[in-house]
N, C-alpha and C. Protein backbone atom coordinates (compact mmCIF):
# COMPACT_ATOMS: atom_id res chain seq x y z
N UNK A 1 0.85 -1.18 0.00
CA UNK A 1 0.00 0.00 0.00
C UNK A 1 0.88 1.24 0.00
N UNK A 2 0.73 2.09 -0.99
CA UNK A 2 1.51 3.26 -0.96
C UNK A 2 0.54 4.67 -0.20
N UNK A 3 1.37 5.53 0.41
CA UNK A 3 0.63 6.77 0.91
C UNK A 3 0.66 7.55 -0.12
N UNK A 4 -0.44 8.55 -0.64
CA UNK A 4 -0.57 9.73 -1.16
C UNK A 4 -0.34 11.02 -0.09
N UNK A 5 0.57 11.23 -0.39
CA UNK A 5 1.59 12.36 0.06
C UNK A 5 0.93 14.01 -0.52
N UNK A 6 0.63 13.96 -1.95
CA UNK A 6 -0.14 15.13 -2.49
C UNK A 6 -1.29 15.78 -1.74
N UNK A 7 -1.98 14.92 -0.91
CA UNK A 7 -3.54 15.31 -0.36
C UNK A 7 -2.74 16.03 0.68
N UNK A 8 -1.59 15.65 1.71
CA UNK A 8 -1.29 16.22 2.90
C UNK A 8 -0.06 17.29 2.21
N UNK A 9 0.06 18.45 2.21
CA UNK A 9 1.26 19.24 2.19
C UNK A 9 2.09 19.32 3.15
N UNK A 10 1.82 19.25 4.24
CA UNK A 10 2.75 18.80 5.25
C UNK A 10 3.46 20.25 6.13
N UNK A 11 4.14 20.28 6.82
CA UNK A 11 4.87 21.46 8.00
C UNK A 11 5.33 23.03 6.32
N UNK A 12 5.15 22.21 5.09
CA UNK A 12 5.62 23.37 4.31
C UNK A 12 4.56 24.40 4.30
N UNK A 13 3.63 24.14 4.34
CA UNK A 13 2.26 25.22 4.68
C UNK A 13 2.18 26.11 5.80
N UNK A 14 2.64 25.50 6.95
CA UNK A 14 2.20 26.25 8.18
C UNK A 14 3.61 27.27 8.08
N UNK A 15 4.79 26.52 7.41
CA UNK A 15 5.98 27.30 7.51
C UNK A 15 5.75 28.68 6.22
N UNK A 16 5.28 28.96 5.34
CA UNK A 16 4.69 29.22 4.92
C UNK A 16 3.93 30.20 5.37
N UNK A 17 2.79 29.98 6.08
CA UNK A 17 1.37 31.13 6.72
C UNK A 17 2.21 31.57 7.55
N UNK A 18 3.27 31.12 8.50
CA UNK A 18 3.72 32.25 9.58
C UNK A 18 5.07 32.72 9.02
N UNK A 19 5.48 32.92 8.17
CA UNK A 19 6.48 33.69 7.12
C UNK A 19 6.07 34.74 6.76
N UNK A 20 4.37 34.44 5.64
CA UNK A 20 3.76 35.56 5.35
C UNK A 20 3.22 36.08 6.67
N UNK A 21 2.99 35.46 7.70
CA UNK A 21 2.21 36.74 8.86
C UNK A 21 3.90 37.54 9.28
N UNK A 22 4.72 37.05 9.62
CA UNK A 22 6.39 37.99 10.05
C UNK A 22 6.29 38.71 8.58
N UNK A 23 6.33 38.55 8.08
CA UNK A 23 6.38 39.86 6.72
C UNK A 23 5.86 41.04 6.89
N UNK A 24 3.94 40.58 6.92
CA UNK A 24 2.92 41.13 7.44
C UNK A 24 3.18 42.54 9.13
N UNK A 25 3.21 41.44 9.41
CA UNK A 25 3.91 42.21 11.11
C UNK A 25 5.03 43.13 10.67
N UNK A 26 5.91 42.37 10.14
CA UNK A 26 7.01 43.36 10.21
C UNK A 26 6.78 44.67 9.58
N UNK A 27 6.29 44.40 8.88
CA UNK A 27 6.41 45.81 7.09
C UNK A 27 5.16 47.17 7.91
N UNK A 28 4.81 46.30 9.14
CA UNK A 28 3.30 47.34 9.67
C UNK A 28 3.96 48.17 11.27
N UNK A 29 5.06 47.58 11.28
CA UNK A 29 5.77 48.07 12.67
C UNK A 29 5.82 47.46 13.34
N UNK A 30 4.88 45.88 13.53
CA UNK A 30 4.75 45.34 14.79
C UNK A 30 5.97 44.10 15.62
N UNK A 31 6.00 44.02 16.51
CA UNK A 31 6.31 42.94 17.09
C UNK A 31 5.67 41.89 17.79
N UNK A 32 6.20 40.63 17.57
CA UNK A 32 5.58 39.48 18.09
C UNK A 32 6.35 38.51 18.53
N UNK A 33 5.66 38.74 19.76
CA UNK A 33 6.16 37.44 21.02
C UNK A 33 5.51 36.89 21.57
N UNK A 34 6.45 35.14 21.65
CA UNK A 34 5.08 34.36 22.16
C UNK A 34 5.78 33.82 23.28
N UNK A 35 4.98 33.34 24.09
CA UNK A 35 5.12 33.01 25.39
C UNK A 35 4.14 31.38 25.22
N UNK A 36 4.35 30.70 24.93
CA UNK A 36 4.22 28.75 24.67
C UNK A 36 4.40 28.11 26.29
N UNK A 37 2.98 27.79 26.95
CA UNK A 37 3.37 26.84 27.88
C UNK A 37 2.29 25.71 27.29
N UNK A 38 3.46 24.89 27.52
CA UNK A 38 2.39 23.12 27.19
C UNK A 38 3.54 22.71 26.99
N UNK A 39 2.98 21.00 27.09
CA UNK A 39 3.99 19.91 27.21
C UNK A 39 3.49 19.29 25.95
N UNK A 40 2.62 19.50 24.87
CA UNK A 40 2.45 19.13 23.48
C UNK A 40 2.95 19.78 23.07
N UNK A 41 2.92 19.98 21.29
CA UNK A 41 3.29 20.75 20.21
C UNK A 41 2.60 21.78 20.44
N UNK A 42 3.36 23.12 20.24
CA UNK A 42 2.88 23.89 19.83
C UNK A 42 3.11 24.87 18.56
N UNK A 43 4.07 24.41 17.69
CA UNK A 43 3.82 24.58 16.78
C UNK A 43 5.23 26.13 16.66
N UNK A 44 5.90 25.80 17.38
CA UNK A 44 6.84 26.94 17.93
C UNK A 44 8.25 26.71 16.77
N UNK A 45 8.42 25.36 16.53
CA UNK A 45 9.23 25.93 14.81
C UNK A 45 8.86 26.38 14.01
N UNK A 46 7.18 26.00 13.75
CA UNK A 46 6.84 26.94 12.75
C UNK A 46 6.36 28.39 12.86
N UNK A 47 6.55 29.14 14.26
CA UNK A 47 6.19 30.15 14.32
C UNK A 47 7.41 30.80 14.74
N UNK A 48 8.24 30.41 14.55
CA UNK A 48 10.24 30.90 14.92
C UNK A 48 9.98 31.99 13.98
N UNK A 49 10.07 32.62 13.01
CA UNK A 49 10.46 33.45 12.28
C UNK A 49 9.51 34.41 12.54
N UNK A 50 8.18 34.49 13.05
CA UNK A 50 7.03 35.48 13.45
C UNK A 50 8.57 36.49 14.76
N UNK A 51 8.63 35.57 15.76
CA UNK A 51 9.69 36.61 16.63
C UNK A 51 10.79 36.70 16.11
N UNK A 52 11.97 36.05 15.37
CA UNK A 52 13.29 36.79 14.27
C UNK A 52 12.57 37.63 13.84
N UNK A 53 11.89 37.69 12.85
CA UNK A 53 11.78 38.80 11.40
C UNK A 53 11.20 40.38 12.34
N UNK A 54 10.60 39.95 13.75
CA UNK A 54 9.96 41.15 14.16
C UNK A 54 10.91 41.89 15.62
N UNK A 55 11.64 40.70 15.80
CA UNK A 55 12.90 41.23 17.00
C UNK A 55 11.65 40.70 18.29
N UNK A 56 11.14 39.92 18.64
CA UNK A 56 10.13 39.75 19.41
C UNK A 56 10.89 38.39 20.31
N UNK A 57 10.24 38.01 21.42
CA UNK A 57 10.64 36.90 22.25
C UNK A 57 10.17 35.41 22.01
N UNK A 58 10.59 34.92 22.43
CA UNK A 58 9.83 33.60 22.35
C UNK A 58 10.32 33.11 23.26
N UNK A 59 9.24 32.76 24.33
CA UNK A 59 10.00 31.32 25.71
C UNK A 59 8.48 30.69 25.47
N UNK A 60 9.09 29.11 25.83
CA UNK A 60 8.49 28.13 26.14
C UNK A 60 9.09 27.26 27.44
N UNK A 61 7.48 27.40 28.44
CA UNK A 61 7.84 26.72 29.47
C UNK A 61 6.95 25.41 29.80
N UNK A 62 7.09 25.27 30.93
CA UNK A 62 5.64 23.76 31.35
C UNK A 62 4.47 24.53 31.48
N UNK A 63 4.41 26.01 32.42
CA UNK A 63 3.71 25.90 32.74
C UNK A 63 3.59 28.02 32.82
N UNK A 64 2.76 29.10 32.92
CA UNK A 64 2.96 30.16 33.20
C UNK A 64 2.99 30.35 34.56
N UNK A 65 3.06 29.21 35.67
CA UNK A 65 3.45 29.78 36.62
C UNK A 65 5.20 29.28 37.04
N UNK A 66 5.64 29.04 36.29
CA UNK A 66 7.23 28.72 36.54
C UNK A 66 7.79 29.72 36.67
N UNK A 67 9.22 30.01 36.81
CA UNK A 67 10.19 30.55 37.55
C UNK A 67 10.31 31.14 36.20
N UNK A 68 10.86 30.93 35.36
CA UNK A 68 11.26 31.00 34.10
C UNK A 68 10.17 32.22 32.71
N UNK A 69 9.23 31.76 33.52
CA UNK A 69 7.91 32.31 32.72
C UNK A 69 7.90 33.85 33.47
N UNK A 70 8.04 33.82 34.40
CA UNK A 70 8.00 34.61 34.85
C UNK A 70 8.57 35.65 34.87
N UNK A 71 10.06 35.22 35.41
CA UNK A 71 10.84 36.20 35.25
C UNK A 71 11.41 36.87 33.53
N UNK A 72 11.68 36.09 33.06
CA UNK A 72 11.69 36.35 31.47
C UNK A 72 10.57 37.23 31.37
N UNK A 73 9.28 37.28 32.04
CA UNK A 73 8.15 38.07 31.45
C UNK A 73 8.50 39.62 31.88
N UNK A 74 8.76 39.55 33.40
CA UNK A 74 9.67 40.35 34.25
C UNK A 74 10.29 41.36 33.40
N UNK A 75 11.65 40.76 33.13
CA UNK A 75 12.75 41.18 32.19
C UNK A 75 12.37 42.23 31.35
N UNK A 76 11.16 41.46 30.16
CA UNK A 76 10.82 42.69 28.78
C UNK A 76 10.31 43.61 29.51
N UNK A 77 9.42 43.42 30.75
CA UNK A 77 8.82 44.83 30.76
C UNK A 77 9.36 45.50 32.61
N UNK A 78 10.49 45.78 32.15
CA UNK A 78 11.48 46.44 33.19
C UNK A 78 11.20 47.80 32.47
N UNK A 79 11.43 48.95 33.65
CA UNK A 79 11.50 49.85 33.19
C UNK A 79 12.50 51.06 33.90
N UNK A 80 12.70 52.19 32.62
CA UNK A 80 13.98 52.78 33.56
C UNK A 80 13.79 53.47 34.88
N UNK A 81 14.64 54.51 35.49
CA UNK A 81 14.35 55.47 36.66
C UNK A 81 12.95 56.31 36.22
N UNK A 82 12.82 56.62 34.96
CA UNK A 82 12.08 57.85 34.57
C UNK A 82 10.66 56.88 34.42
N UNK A 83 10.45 55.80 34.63
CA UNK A 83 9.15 55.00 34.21
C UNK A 83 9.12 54.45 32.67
N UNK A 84 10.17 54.19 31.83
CA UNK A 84 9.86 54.60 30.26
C UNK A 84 10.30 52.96 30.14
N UNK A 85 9.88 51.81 29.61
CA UNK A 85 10.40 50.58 28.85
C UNK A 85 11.60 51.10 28.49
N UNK A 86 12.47 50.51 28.49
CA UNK A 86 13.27 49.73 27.92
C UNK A 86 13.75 49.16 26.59
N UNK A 87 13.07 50.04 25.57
CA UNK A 87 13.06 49.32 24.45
C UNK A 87 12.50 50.28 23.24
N UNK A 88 13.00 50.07 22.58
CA UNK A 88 12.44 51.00 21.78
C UNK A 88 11.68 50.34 20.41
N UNK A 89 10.69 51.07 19.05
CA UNK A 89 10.16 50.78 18.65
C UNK A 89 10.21 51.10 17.27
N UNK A 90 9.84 50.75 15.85
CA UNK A 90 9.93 51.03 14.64
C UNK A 90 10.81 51.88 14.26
N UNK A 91 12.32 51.53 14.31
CA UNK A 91 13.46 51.72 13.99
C UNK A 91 13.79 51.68 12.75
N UNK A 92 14.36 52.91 11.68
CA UNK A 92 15.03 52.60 10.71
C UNK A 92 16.09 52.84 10.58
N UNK A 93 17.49 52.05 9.68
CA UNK A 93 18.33 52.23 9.64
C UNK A 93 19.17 52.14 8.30
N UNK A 94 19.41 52.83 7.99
CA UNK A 94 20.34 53.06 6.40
C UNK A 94 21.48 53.43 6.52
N UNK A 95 22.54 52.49 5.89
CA UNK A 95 23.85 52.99 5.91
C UNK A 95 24.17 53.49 4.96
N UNK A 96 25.13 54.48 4.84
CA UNK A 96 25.88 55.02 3.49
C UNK A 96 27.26 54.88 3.13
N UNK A 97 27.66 54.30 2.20
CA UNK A 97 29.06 53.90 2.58
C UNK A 97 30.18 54.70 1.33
N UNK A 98 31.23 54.52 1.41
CA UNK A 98 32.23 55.40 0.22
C UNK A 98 32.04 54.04 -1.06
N UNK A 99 32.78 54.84 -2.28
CA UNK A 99 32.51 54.12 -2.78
C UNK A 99 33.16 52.77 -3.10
N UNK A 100 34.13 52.32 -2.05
CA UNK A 100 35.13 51.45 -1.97
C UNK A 100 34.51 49.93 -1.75
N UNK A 101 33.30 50.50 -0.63
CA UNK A 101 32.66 49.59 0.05
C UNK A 101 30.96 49.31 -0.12
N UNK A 102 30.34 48.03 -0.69
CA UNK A 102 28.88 48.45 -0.80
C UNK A 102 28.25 47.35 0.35
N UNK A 103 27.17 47.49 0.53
CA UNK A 103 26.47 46.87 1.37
C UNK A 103 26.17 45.45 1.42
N UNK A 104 26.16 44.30 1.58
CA UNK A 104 25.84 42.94 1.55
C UNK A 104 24.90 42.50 1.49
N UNK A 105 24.67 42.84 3.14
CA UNK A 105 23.42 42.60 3.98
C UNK A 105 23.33 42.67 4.94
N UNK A 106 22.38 42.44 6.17
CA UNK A 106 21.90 42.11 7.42
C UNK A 106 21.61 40.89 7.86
N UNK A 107 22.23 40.62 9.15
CA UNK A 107 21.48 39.18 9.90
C UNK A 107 21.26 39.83 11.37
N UNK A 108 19.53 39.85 11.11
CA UNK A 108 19.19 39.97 12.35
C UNK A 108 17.54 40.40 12.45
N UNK A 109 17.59 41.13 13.65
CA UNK A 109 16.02 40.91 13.23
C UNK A 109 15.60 42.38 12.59
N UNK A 110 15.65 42.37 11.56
CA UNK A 110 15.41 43.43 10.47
C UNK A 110 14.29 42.79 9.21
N UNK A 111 13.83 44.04 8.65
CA UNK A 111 13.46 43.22 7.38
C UNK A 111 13.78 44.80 6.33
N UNK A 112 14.06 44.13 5.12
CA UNK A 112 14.56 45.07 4.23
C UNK A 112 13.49 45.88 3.74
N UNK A 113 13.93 47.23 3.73
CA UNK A 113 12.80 48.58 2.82
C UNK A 113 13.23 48.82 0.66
N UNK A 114 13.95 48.04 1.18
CA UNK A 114 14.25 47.64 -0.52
C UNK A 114 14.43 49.02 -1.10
N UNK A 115 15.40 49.53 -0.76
CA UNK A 115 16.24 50.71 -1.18
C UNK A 115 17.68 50.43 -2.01
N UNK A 116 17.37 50.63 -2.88
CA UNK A 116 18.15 50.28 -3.87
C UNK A 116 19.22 51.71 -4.18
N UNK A 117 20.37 51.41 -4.34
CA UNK A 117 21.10 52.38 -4.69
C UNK A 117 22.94 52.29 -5.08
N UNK A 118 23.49 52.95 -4.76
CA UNK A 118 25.06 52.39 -5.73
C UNK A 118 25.75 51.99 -4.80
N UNK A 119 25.26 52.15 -3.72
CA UNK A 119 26.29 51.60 -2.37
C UNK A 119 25.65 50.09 -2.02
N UNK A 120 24.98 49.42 -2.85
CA UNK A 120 24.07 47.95 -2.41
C UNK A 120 25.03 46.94 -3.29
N UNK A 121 25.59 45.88 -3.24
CA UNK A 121 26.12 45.26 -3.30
C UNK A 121 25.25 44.00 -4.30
N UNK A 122 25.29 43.29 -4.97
CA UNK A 122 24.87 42.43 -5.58
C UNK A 122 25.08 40.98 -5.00
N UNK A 123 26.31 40.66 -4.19
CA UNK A 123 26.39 39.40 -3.37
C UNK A 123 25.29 39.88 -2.04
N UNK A 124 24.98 38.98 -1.75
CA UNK A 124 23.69 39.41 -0.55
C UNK A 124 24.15 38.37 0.47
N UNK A 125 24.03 38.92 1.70
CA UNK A 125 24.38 37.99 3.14
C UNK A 125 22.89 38.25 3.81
N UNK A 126 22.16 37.21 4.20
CA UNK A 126 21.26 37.60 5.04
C UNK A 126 20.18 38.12 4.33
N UNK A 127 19.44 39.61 4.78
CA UNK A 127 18.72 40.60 4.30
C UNK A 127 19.51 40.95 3.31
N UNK A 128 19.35 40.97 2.01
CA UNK A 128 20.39 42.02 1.48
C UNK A 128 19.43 42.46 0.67
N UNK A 129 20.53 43.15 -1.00
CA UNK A 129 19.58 44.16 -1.90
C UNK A 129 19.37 45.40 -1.46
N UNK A 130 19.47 45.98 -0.21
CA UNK A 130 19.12 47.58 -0.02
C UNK A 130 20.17 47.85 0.86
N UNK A 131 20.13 48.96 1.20
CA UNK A 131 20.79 49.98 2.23
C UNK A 131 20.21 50.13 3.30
N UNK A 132 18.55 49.70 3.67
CA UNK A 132 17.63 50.23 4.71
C UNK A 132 17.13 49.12 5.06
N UNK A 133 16.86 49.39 6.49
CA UNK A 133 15.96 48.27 6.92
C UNK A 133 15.15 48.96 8.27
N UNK A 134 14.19 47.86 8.50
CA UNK A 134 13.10 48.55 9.37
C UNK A 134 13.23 47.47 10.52
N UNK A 135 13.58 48.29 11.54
CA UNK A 135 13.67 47.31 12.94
C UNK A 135 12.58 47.16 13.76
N UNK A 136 11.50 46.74 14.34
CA UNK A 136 10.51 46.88 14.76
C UNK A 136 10.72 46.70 16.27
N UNK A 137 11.58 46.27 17.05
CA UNK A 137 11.80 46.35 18.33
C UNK A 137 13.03 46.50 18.65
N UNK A 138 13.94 46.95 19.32
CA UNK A 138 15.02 47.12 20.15
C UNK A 138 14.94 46.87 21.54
N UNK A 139 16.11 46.43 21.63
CA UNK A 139 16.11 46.34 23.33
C UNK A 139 17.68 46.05 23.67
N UNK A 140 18.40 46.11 24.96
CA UNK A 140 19.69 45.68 25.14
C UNK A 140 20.15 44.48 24.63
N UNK A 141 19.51 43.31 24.35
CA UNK A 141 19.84 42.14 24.32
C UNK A 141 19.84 42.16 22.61
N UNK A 142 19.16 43.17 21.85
CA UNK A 142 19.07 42.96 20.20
C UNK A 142 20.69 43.37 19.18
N UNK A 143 20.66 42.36 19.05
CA UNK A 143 21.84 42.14 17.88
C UNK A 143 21.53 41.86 16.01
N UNK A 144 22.12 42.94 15.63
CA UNK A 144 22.46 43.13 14.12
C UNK A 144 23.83 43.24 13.78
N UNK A 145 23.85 42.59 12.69
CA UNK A 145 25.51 42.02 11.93
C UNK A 145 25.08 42.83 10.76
N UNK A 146 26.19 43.48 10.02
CA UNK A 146 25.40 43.88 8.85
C UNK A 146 26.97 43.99 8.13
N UNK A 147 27.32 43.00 7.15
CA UNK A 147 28.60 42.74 5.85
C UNK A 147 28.46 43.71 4.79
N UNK A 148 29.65 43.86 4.50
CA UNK A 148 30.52 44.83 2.70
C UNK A 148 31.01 43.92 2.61
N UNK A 149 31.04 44.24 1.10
CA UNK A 149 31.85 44.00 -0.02
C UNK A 149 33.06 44.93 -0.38
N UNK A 150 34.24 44.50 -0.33
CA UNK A 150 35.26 45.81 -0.78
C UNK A 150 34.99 46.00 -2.19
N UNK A 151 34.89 46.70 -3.10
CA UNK A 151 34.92 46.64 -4.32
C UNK A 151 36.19 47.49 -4.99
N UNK A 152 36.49 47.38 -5.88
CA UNK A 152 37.71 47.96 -6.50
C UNK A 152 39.00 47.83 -6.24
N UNK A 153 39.28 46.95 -5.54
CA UNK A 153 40.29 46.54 -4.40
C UNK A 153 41.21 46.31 -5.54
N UNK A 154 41.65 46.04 -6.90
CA UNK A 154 42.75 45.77 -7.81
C UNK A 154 43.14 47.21 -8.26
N UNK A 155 42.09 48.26 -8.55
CA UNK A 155 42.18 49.51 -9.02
C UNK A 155 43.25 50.33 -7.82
N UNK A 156 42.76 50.05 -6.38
CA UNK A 156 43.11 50.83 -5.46
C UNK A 156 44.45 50.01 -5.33
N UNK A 157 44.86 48.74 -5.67
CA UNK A 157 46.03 48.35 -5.00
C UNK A 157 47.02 48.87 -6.73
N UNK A 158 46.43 49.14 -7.62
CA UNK A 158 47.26 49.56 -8.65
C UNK A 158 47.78 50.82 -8.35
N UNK A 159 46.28 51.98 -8.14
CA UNK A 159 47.00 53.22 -8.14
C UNK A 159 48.07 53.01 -7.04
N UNK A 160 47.78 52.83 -5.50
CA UNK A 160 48.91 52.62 -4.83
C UNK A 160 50.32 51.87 -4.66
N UNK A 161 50.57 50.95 -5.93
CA UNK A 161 51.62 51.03 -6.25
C UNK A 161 52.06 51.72 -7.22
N UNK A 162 51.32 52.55 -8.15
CA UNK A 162 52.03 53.54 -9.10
C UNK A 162 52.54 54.61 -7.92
N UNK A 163 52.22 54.94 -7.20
CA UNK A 163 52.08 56.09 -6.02
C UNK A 163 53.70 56.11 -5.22
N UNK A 164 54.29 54.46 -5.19
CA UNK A 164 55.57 54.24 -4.55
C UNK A 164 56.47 54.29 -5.73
């Protein structure tokens, strides 16, 4: 007996619907974090990229009254001397670079504004294709990597040996 595999699409669907909702979220400002208690599935690989693409949290515990649940909940919403979070919100960021050096990409929780221009690089790391990207949450713990390309690097090592 063979299975028909065609009728079921399988984890590529759900990976899929919560891709397009982190797109969705992201491109609108928002962030999303989930907080998963259960000892079944919940479906938390396929909703991994809803908190990357938006800079958002994700813990999974047994239970919301654990130690863990808690304090992690604690944590995001600390706030400073003046009363203000901790964190800031719909962040943009564009680099500009000389023309030695063009842009790659981003790894992190960004999503690209697709700004195209002479400093964007054609090899892509990560986010790439633009200069800009839209951060939707910050906080101390948020990390962005963002790679160049040297370009012209034979031109510049020529003139500088005509130069000696």
């Amino acid at each position: 007996m063979s299975l028909n595999l065609s009728a079921f699409a399988g984890p590529v669907v759900f990976f899929q619907h919560y891709e397009a909702l982190a797109n969705r979220a992201s491109a609108n400002g928002h962030i999303i974090d989930i907080y998963a208690c259960a000892l079944d599935q919940t479906g938390l690989l396929e909703m991994k990229c809803c908190a990357n693409h938006t800079g958002g949290y994700m813990v999974m515990a047994d239970s919301f009254n654990t130690s863990l649940f808690k304090q992690t909940f604690q944590r995001v919403f600390t706030k400073d001397v003046q009363g203000c979070f901790k964190m800031a919100f719909a962040g943009t960021l564009e680099i500009k670079t000389s023309r030695e050096l063009k842009v790659s990409g981003a790894i992190g929780p960004c999503v690209s504004l697709n700004a195209k221009g002479p400093c964007v690089s054609e090899n892509e790391i990560g986010t790439g294709g633009t200069c800009q990207w839209k951060i939707c949450g910050l906080d101390h713990n948020s990390t962005l990597a963002f790679y160049f390309e040297v370009v012209n690097q034979r031109k510049r090592s020529q003139q500088l040996g005509r130069n000696l």
